[in-house]
C-alpha atoms as a PDB file:
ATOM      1  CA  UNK A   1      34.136  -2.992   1.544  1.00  0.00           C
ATOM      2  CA  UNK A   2      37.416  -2.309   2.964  1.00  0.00           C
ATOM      3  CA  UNK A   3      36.553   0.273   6.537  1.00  0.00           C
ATOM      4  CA  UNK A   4      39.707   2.162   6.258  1.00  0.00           C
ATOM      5  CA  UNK A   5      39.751   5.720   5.358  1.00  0.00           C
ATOM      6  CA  UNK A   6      41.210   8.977   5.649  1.00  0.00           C
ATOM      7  CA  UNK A   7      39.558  11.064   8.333  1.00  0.00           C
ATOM      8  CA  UNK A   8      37.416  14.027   7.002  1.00  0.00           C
ATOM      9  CA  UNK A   9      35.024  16.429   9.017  1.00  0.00           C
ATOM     10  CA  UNK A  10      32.247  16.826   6.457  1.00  0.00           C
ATOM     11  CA  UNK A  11      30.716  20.027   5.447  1.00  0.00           C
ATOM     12  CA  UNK A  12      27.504  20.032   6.802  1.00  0.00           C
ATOM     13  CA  UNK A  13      28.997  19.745  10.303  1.00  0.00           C
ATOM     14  CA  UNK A  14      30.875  22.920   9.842  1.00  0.00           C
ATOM     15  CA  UNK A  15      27.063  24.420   9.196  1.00  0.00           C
ATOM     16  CA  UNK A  16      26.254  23.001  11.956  1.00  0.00           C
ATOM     17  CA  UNK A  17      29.032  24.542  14.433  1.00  0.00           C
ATOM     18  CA  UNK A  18      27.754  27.734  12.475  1.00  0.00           C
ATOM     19  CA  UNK A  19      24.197  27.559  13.585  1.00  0.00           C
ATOM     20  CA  UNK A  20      25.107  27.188  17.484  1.00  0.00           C
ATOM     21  CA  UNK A  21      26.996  30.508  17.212  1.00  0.00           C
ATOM     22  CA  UNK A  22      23.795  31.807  18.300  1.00  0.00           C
ATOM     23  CA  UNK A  23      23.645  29.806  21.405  1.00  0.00           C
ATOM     24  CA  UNK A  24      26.028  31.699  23.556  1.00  0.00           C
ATOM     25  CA  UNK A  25      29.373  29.011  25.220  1.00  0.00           C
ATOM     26  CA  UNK A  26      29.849  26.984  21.923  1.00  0.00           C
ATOM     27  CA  UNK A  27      32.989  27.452  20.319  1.00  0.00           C
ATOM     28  CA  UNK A  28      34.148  26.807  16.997  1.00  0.00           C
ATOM     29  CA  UNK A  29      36.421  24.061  15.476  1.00  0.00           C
ATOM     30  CA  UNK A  30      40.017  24.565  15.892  1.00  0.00           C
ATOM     31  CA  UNK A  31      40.184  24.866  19.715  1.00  0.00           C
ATOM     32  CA  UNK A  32      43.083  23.069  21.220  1.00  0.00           C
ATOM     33  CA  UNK A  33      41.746  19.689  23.000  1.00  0.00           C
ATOM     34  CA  UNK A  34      42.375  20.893  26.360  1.00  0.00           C
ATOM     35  CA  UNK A  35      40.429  24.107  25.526  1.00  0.00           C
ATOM     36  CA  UNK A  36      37.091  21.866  25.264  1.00  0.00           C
ATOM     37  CA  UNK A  37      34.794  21.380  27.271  1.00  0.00           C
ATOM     38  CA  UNK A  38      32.828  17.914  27.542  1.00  0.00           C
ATOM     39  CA  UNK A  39      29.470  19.548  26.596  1.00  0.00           C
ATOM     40  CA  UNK A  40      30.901  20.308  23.990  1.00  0.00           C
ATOM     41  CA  UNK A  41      32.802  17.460  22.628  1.00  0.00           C
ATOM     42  CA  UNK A  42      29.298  15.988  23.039  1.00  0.00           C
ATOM     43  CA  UNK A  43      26.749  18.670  21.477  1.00  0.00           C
ATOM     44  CA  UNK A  44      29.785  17.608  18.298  1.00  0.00           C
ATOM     45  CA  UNK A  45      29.240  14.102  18.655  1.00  0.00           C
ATOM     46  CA  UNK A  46      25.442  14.350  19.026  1.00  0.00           C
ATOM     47  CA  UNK A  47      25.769  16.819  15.177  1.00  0.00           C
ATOM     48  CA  UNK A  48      27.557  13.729  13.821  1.00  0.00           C
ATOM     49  CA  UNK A  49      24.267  11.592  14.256  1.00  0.00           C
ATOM     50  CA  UNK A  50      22.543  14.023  13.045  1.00  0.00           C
ATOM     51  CA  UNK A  51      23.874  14.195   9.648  1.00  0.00           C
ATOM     52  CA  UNK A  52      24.304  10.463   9.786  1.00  0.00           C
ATOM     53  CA  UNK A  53      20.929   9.907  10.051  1.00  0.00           C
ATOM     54  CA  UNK A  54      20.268  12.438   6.980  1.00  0.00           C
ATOM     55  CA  UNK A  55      22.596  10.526   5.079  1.00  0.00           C
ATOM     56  CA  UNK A  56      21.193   7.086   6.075  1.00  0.00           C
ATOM     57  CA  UNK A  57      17.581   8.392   4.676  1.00  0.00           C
ATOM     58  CA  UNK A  58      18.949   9.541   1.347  1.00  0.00           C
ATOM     59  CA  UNK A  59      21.003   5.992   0.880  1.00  0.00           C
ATOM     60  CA  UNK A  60      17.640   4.612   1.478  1.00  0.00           C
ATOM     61  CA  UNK A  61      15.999   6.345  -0.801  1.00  0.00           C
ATOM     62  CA  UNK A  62      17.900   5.902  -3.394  1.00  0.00           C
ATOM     63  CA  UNK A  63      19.692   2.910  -3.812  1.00  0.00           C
ATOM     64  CA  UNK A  64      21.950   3.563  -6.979  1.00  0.00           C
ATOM     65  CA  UNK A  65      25.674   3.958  -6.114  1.00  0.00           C
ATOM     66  CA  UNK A  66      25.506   3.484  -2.729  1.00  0.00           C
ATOM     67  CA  UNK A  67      29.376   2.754  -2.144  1.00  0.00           C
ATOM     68  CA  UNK A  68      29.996   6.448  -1.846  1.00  0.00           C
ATOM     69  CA  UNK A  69      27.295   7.630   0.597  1.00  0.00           C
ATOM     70  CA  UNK A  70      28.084   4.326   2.584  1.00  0.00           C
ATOM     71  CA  UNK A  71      31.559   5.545   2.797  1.00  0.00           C
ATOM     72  CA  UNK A  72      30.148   9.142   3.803  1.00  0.00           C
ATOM     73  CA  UNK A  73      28.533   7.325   6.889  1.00  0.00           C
ATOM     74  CA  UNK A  74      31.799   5.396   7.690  1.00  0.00           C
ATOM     75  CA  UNK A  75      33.418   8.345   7.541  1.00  0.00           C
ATOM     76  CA  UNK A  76      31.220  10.153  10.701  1.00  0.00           C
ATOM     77  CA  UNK A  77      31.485   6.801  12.510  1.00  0.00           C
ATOM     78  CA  UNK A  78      35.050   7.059  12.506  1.00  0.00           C
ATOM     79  CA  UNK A  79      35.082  10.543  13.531  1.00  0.00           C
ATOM     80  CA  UNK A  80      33.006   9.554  16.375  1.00  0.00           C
ATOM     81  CA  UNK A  81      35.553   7.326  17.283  1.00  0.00           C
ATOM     82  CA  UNK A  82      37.986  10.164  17.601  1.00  0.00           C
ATOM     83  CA  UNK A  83      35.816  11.863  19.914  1.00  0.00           C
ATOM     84  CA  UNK A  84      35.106   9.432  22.038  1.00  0.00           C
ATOM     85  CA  UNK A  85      38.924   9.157  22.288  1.00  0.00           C
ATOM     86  CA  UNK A  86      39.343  12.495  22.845  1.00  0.00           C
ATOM     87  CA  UNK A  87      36.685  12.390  25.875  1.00  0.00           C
ATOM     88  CA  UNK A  88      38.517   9.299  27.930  1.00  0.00           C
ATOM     89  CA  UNK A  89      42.200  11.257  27.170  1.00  0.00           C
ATOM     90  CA  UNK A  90      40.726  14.784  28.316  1.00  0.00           C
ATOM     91  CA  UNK A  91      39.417  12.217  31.324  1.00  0.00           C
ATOM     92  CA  UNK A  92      43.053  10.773  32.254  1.00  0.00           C
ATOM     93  CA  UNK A  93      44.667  14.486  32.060  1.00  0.00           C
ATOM     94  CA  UNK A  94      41.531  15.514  34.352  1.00  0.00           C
ATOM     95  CA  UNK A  95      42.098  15.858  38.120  1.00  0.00           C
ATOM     96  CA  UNK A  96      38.252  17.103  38.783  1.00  0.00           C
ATOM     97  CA  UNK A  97      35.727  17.899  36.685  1.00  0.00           C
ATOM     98  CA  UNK A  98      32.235  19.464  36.368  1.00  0.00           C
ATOM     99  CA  UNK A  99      30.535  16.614  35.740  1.00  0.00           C
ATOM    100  CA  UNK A 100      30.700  13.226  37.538  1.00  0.00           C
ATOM    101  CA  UNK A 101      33.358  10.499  35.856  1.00  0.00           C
ATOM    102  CA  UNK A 102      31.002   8.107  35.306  1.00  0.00           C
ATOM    103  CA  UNK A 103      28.398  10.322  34.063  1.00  0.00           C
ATOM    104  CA  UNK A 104      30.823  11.736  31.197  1.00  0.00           C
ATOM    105  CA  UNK A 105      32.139   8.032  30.648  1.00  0.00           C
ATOM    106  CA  UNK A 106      27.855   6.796  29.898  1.00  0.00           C
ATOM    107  CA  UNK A 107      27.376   9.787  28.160  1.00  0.00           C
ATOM    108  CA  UNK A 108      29.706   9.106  25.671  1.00  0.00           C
ATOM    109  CA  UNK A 109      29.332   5.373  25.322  1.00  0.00           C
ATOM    110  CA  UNK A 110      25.418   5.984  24.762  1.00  0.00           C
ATOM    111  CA  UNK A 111      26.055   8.569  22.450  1.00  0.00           C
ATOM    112  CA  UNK A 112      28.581   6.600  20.650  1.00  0.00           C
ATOM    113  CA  UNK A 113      26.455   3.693  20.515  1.00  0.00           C
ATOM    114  CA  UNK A 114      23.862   6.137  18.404  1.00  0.00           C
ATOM    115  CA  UNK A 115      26.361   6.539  16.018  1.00  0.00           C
ATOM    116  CA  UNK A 116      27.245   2.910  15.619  1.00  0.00           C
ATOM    117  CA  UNK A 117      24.043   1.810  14.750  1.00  0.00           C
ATOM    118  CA  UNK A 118      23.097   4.121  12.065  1.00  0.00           C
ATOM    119  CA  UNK A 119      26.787   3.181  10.772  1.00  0.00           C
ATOM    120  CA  UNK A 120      25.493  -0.419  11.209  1.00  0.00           C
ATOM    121  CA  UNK A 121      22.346  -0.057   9.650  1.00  0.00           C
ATOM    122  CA  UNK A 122      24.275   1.701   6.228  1.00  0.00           C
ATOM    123  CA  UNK A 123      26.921  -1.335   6.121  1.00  0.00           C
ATOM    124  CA  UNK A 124      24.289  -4.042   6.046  1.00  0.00           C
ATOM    125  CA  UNK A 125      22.980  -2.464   2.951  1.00  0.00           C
ATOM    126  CA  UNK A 126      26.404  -3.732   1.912  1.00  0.00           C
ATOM    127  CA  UNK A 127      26.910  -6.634   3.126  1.00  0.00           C
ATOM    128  CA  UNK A 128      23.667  -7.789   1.743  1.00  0.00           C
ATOM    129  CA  UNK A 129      23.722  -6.330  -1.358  1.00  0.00           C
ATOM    130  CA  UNK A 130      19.563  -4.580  -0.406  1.00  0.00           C
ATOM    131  CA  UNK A 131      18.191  -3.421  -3.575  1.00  0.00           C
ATOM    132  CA  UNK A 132      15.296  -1.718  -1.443  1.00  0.00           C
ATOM    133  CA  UNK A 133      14.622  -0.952   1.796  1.00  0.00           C
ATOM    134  CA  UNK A 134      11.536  -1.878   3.652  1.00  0.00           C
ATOM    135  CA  UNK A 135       8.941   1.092   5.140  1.00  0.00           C
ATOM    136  CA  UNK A 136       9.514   0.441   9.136  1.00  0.00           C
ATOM    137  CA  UNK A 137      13.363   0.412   8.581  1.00  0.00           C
ATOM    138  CA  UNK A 138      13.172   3.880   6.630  1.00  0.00           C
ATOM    139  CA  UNK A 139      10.147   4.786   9.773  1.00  0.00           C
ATOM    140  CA  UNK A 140      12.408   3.878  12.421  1.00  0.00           C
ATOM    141  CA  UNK A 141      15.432   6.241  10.732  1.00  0.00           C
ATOM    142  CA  UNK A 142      13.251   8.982  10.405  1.00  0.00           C
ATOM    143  CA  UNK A 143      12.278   8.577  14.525  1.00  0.00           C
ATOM    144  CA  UNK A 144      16.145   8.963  15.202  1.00  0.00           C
ATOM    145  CA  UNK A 145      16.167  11.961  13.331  1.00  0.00           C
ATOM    146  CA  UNK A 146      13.524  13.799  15.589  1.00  0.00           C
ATOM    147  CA  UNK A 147      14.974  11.817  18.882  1.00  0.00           C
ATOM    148  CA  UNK A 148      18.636  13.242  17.797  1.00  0.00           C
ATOM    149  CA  UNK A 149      17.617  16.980  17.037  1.00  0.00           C
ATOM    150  CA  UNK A 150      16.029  16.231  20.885  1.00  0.00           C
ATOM    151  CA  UNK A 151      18.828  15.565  22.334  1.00  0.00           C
ATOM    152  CA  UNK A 152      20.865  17.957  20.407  1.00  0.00           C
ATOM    153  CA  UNK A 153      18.738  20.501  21.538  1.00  0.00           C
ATOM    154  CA  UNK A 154      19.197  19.921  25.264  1.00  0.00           C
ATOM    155  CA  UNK A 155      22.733  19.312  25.260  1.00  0.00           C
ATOM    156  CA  UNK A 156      23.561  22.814  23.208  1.00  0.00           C
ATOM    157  CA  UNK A 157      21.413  24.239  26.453  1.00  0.00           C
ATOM    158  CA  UNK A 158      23.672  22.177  28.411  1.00  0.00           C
ATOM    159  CA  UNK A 159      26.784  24.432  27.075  1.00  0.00           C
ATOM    160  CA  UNK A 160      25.076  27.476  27.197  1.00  0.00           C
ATOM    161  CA  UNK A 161      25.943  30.071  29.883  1.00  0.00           C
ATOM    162  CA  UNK A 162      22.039  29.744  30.919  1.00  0.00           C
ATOM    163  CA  UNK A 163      22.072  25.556  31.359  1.00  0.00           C
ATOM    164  CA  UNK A 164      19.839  22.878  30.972  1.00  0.00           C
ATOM    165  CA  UNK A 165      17.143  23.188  33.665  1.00  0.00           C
ATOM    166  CA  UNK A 166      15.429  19.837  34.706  1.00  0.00           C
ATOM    167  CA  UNK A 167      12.358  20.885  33.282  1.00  0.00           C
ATOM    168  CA  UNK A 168      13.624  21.058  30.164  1.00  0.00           C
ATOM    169  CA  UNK A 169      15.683  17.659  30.699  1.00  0.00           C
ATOM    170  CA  UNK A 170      12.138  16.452  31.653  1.00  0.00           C
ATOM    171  CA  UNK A 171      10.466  17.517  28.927  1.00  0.00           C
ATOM    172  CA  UNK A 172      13.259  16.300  26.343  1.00  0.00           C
ATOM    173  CA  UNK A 173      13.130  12.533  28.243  1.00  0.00           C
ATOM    174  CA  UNK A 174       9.060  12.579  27.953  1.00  0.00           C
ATOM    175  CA  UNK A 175       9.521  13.138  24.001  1.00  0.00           C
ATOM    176  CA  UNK A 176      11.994  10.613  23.424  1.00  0.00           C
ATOM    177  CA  UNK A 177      10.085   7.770  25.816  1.00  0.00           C
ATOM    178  CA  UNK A 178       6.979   8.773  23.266  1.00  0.00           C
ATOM    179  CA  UNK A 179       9.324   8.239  20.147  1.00  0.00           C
ATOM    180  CA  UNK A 180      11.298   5.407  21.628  1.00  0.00           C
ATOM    181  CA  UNK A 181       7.424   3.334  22.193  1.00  0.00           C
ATOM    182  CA  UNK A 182       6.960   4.382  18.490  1.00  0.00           C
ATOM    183  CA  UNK A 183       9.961   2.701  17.390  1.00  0.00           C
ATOM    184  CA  UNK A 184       9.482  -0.439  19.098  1.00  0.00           C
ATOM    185  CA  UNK A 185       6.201  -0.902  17.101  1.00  0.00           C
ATOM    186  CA  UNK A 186       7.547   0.099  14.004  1.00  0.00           C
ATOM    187  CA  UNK A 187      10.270  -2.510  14.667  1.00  0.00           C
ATOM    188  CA  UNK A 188       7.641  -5.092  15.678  1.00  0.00           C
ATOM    189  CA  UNK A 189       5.576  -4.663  12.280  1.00  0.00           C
ATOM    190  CA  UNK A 190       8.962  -4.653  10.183  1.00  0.00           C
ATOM    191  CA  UNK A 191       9.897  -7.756  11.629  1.00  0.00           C
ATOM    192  CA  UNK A 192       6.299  -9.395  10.789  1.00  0.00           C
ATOM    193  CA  UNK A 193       6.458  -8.137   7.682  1.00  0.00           C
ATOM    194  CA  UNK A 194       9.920  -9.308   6.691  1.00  0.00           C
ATOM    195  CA  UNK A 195       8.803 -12.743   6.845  1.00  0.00           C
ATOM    196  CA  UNK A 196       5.538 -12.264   5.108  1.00  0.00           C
ATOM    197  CA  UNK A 197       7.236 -10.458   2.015  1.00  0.00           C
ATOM    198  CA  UNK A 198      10.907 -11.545   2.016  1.00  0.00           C
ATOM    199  CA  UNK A 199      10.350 -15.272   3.263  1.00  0.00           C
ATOM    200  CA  UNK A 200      13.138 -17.157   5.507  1.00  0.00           C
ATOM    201  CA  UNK A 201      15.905 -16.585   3.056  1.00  0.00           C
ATOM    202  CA  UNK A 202      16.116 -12.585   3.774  1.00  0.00           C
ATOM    203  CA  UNK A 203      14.253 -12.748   7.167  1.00  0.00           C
ATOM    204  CA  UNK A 204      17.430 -12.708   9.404  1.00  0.00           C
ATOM    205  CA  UNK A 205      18.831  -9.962   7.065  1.00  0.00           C
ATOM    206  CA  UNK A 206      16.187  -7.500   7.161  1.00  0.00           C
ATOM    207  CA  UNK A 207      15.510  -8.376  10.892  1.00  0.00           C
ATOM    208  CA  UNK A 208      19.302  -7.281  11.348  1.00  0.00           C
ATOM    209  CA  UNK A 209      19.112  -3.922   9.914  1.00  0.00           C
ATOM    210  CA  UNK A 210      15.271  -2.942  12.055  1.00  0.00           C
ATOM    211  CA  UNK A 211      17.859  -4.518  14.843  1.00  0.00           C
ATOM    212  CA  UNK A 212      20.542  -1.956  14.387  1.00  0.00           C
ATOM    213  CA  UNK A 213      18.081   0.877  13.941  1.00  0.00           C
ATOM    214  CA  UNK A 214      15.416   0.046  17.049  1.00  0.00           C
ATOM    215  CA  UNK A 215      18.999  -0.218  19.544  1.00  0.00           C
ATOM    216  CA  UNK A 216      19.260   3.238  17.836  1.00  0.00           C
ATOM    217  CA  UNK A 217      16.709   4.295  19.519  1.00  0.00           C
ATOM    218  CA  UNK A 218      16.726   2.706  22.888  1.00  0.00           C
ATOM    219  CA  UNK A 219      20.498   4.239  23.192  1.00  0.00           C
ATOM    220  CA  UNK A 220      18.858   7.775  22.456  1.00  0.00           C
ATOM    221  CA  UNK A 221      16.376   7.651  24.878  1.00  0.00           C
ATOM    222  CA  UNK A 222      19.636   6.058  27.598  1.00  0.00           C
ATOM    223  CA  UNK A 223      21.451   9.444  26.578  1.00  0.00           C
ATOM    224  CA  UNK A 224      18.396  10.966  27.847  1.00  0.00           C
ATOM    225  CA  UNK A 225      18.806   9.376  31.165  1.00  0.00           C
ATOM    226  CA  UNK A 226      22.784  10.197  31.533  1.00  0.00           C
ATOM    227  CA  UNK A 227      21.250  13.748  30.738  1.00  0.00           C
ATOM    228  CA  UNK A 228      18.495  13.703  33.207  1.00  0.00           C
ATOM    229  CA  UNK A 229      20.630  12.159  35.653  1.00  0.00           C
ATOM    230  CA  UNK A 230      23.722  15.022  35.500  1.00  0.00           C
ATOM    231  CA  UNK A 231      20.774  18.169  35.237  1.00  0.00           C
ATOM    232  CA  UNK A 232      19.240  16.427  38.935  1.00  0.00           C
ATOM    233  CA  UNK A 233      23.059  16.233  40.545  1.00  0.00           C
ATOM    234  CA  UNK A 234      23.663  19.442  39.367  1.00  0.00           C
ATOM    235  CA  UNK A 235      20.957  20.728  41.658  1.00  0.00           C
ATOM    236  CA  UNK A 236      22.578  19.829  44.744  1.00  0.00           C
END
């Protein structure tokens, strides 16, 4: 499957912006790029995990014409892509900034990295033509999905006029290390059990998608960190 596309912002991320109208510092799309702040170029890319992982779930649960939803999820990757352009460009044209370089550099790499392995995940059902989809690999999705609203969460509080307070940031790190130890034995089990079911000839397959997914997680739970780490700095 060809990756090139035409760019599109998908309609459940304009919901999305809708919902945070409540939470007082977000602005809307169609901002000029200098007009944005980090927070909030990452509370966006944070949304398009979110309804990555949504999409990954229904491709997995139904595996009949899957070209189209695949190319839904290559579409959000790419759109990450933009943003993390648009956070090193912002960077260049930036003399100081709220936030420490290197913090807003990790940030964006982990968060990034989020989105590439759901993408990854989607385009190995492609590649190797999966006519079903294993339990821990649709377990481990559905853990992103609660470790992504998570950190959505604390970064809209991290654009808010009120902040992220480092007992929140606490709290938000203490879920994720409980879902991130959950992964890891979901991925464990799926592993076992793609041997025992699929034998050697799919083994390396399947292991390559609970792979992609279990990073998924570990790169949440480092977005955590980058979080943690800019709410303690901020306190001095």
């Amino acid at each position: 499957m060809s990756s090139k596309c035409r760019l599109t912002i998908p309609n459940e991320l304009v919901l999305l912006y809708q919902e945070t109208l409540k939470i007082k510092g977000l602005k809307m799309f169609g901002k000029h790029e200098k007009e944005r702040s980090f927070e909030e170029i990452f509370f966006e890319h944070i949304s398009l995990s979110e309804i990555c992982a949504a999409k990954l779930m229904q491709l997995f649960a139904n595996m009949d014409g899957i070209e189209g939803r695949i190319r839904e999820i290559i579409d959000l990757e790419h759109a990450g892509d933009r943003l993390n352009r648009e956070v090193y460009r912002t960077l260049d044209a930036s003399f100081m900034t709220k936030i420490e370089k290197p913090d807003i550099q990790e940030l964006i790499h982990q968060l990034d990295e989020i989105l590439d392995g759901l993408h990854d995940a989607a385009y190995l059902v492609d590649i190797y033509g999966f006519t079903n989809i294993q339990k821990e690999a649709k377990d481990i999705t559905a853990v992103i999905q609660e470790m992504v609203l998570i950190l959505k969460e604390k970064i809209a509080l991290m654009s808010s006029r009120k902040g992220l307070s480092l007992e929140q940031s606490q709290e938000g790190h203490a879920q994720l290390d409980v879902l991130e130890t959950r992964a890891d034995e979901l991925w464990r089990n799926g592993v076992k059990r793609s041997y025992s079911d699929h034998g050697e000839k799919e083994f390396f397959a399947r292991k390559e998608m609970l792979d992609s997914l279990e990073q998924a997680t570990d790169r949440c739970l480092k977005a955590m960190s980058v979080v943690d780490s800019i709410v303690r700095k901020e306190l001095h």
